[in-house]
Protein backbone atom coordinates (compact mmCIF):
# COMPACT_ATOMS: atom_id res chain seq x y z
CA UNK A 1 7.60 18.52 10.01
CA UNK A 2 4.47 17.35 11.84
CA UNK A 3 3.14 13.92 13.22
CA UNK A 4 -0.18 12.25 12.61
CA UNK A 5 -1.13 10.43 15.53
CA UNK A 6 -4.46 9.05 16.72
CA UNK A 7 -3.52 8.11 19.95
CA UNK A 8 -0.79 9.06 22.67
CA UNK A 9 2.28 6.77 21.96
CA UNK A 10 5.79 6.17 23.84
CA UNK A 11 8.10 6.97 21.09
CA UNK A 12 11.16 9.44 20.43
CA UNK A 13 9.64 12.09 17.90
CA UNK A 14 12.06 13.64 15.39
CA UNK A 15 12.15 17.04 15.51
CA UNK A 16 13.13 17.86 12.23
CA UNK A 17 13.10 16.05 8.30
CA UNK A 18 14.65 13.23 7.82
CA UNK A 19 16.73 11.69 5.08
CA UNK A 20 15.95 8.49 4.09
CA UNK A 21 18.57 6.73 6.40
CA UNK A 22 17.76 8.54 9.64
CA UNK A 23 13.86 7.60 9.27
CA UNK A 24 14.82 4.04 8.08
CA UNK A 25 16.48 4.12 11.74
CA UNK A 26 13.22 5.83 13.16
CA UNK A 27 11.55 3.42 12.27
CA UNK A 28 13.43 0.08 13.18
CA UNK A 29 13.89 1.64 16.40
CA UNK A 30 9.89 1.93 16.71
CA UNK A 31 9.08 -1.61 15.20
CA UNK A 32 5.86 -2.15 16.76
CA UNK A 33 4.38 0.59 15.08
CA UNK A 34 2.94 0.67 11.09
CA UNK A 35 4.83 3.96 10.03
CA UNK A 36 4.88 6.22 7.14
CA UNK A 37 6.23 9.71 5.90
CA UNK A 38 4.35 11.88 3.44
CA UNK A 39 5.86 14.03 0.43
CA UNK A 40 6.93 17.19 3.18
CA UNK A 41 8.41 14.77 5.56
CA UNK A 42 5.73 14.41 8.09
CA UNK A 43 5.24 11.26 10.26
CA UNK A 44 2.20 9.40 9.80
CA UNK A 45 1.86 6.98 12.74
CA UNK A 46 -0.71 4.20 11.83
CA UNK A 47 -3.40 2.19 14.60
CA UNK A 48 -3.33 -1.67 14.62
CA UNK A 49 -6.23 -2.95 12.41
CA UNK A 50 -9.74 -4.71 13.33
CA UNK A 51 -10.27 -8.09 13.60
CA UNK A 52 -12.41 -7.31 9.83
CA UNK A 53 -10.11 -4.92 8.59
CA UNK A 54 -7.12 -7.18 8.91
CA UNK A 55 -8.83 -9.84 7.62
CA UNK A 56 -9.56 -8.29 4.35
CA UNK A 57 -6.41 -6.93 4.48
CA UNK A 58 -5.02 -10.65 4.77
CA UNK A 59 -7.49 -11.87 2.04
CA UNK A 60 -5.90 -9.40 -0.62
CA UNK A 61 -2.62 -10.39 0.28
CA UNK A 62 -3.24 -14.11 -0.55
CA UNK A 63 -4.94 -13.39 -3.52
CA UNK A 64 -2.38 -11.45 -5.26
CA UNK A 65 0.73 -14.31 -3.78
CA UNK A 66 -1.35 -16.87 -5.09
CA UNK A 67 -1.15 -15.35 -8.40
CA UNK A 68 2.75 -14.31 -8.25
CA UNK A 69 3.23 -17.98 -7.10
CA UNK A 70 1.73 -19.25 -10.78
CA UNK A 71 3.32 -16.62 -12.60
CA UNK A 72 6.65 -16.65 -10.83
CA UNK A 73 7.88 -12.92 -11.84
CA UNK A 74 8.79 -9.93 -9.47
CA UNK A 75 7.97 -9.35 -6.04
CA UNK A 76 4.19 -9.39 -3.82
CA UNK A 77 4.51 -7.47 -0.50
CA UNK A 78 2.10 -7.27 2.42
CA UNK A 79 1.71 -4.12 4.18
CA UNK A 80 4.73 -4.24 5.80
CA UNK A 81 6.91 -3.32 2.71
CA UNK A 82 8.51 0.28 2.72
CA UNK A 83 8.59 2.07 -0.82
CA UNK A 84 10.38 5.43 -1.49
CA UNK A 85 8.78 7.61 -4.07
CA UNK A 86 10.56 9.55 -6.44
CA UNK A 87 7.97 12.54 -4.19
CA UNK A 88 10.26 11.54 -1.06
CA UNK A 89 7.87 10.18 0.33
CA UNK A 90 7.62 6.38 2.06
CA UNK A 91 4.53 4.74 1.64
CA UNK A 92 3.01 1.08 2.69
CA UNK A 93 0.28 -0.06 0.65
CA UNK A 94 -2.02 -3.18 1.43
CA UNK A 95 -0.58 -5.54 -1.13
CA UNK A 96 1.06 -4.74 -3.66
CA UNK A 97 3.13 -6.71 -6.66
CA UNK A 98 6.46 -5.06 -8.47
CA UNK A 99 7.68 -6.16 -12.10
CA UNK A 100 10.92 -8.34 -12.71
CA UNK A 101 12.14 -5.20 -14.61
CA UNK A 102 11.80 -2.56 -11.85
CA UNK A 103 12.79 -4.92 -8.88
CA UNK A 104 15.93 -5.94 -10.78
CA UNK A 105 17.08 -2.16 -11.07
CA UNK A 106 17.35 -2.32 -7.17
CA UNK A 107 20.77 -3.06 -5.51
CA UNK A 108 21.27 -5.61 -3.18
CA UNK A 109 21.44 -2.93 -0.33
CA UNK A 110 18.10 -1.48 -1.31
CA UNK A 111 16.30 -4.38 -1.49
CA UNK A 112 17.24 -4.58 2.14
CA UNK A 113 16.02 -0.83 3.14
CA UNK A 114 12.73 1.11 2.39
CA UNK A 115 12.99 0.47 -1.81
CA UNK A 116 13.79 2.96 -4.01
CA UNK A 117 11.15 1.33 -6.40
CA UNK A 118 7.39 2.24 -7.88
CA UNK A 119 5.28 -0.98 -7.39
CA UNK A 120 3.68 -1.27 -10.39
CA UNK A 121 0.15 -2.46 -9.24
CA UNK A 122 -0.95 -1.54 -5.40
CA UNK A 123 -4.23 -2.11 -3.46
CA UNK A 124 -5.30 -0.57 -0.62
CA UNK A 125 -8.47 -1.74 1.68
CA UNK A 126 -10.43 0.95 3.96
CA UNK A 127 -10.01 0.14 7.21
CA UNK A 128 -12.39 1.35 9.84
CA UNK A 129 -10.27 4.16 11.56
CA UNK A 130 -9.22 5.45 7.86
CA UNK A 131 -10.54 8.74 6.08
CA UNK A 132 -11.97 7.96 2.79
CA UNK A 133 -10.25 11.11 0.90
CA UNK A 134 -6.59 10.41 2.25
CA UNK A 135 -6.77 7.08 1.30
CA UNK A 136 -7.86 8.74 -2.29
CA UNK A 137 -5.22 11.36 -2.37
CA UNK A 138 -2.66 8.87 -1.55
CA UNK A 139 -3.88 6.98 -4.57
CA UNK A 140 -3.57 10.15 -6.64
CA UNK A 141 -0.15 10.37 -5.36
CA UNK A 142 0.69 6.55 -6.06
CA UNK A 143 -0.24 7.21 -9.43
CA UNK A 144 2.01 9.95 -9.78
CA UNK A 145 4.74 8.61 -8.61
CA UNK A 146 4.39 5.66 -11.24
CA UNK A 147 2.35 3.19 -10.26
CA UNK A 148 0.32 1.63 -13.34
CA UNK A 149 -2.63 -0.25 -11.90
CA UNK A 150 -4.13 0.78 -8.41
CA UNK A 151 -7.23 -0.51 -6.14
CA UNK A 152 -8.52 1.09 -3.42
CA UNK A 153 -11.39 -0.99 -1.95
CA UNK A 154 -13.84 0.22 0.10
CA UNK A 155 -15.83 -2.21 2.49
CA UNK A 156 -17.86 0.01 3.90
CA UNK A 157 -19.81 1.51 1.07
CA UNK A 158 -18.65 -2.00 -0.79
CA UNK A 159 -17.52 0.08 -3.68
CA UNK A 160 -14.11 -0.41 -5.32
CA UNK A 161 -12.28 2.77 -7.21
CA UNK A 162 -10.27 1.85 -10.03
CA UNK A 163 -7.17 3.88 -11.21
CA UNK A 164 -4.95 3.59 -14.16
CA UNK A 165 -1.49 4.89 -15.62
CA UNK A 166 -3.57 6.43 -18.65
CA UNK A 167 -5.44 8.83 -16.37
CA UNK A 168 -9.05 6.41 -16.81
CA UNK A 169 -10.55 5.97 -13.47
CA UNK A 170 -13.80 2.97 -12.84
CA UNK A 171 -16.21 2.72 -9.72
CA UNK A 172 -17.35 -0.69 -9.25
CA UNK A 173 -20.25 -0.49 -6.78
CA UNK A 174 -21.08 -3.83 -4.74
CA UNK A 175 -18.78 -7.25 -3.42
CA UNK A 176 -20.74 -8.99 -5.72
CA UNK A 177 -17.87 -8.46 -8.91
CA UNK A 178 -14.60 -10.03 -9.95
CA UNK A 179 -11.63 -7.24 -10.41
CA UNK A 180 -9.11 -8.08 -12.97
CA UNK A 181 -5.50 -7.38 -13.14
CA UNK A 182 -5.96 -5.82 -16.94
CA UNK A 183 -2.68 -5.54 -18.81
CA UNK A 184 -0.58 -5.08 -15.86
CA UNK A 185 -1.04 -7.88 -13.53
CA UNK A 186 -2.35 -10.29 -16.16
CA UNK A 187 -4.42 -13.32 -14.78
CA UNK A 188 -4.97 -11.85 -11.59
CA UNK A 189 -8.52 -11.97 -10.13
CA UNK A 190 -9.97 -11.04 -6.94
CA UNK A 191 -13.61 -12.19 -5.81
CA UNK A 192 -14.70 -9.08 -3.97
CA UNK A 193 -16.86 -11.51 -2.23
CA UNK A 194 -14.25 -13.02 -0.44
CA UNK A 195 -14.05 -9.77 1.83
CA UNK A 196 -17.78 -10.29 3.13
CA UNK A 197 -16.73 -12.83 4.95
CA UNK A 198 -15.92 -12.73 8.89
CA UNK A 199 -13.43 -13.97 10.63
């Protein structure tokens, strides 16, 4: 098992895998921190955003509630939200929105721990401190794992990758489009201009 870190930190390392309950623990013990584990078990240990970055990040995320507010079916999540893969690993996307049908196959206990669930349509905004091709691979591995609908949105290059469950990929290039939820998140639009913004 190894740790990604950028910077030095004050926290208890593990010093070997976890199961899911001992780095559920690692990680409420470490609260301050935006954590996540990859497919082998290694730590990922995230910075704080920007000012920019988490504004964009916010944007998303009241988009996509907005929506779920009108439609009033399944679950939205900010980045906060913990989601165990059928890979093993635990991964925290931007914003992301789960059907009534998968979040009502979770138990009351693991809707209170990391879920045991797939989101079924994710996005996930570049940040300035994050490597374009591990933000790609991990949204090869969300697709993977399930996920039927994914965004990864890039403000520095303002381009937008597209991926879907049927293996069809799109690059939109420029802030200047509207994305659209397509058959999974139907109704759902999100003015990449909003992100140009400052906060």
């Amino acid at each position: 098992m190894t740790l990604s870190i950028n910077a030095p930190l004050d926290v208890n390392l593990p010093t070997k895998k976890m199961s899911n309950e001992e780095f559920f623990d690692f990680c409420m013990a470490n609260k301050k921190l935006r954590i996540e584990r990859d497919k082998h078990g290694n730590i990922i240990i995230m910075p704080p955003l920007t000012g920019n970055s988490a504004y964009r990040e916010d944007e998303v995320f009241v988009e996509i509630k907005n929506w779920h507010r009108k439609i009033d079916s399944g679950m939205t999540y900010g980045s906060s939200a913990g989601f165990i893969l059928p890979n093993g690993a635990t991964r925290s996307p931007d914003a992301s929105w789960t059907s009534q049908e998968r979040w009502d196959k979770l138990t009351e206990q693991e809707k209170d721990e990391f879920m045991p669930v797939v989101p079924d349509f994710v996005i996930e905004v570049r940040s300035k401190s994050d490597s374009l091709k591990k933000l790609q691979d991990k949204m090869e591995e969300w697709m993977e794992n399930g996920v039927r609908l994914a965004w990864l949105i890039d403000p520095k290059t303002k381009t937008t990758y597209i991926y879907r469950e049927n293996g069809t990929s799109d690059i939109i290039e420029g802030f200047d489009k509207k994305l659209s939820g397509e058959d999974v998140a139907e109704g759902f639009e999100l003015d990449l201009n909003l992100l140009l913004k400052k906060p």
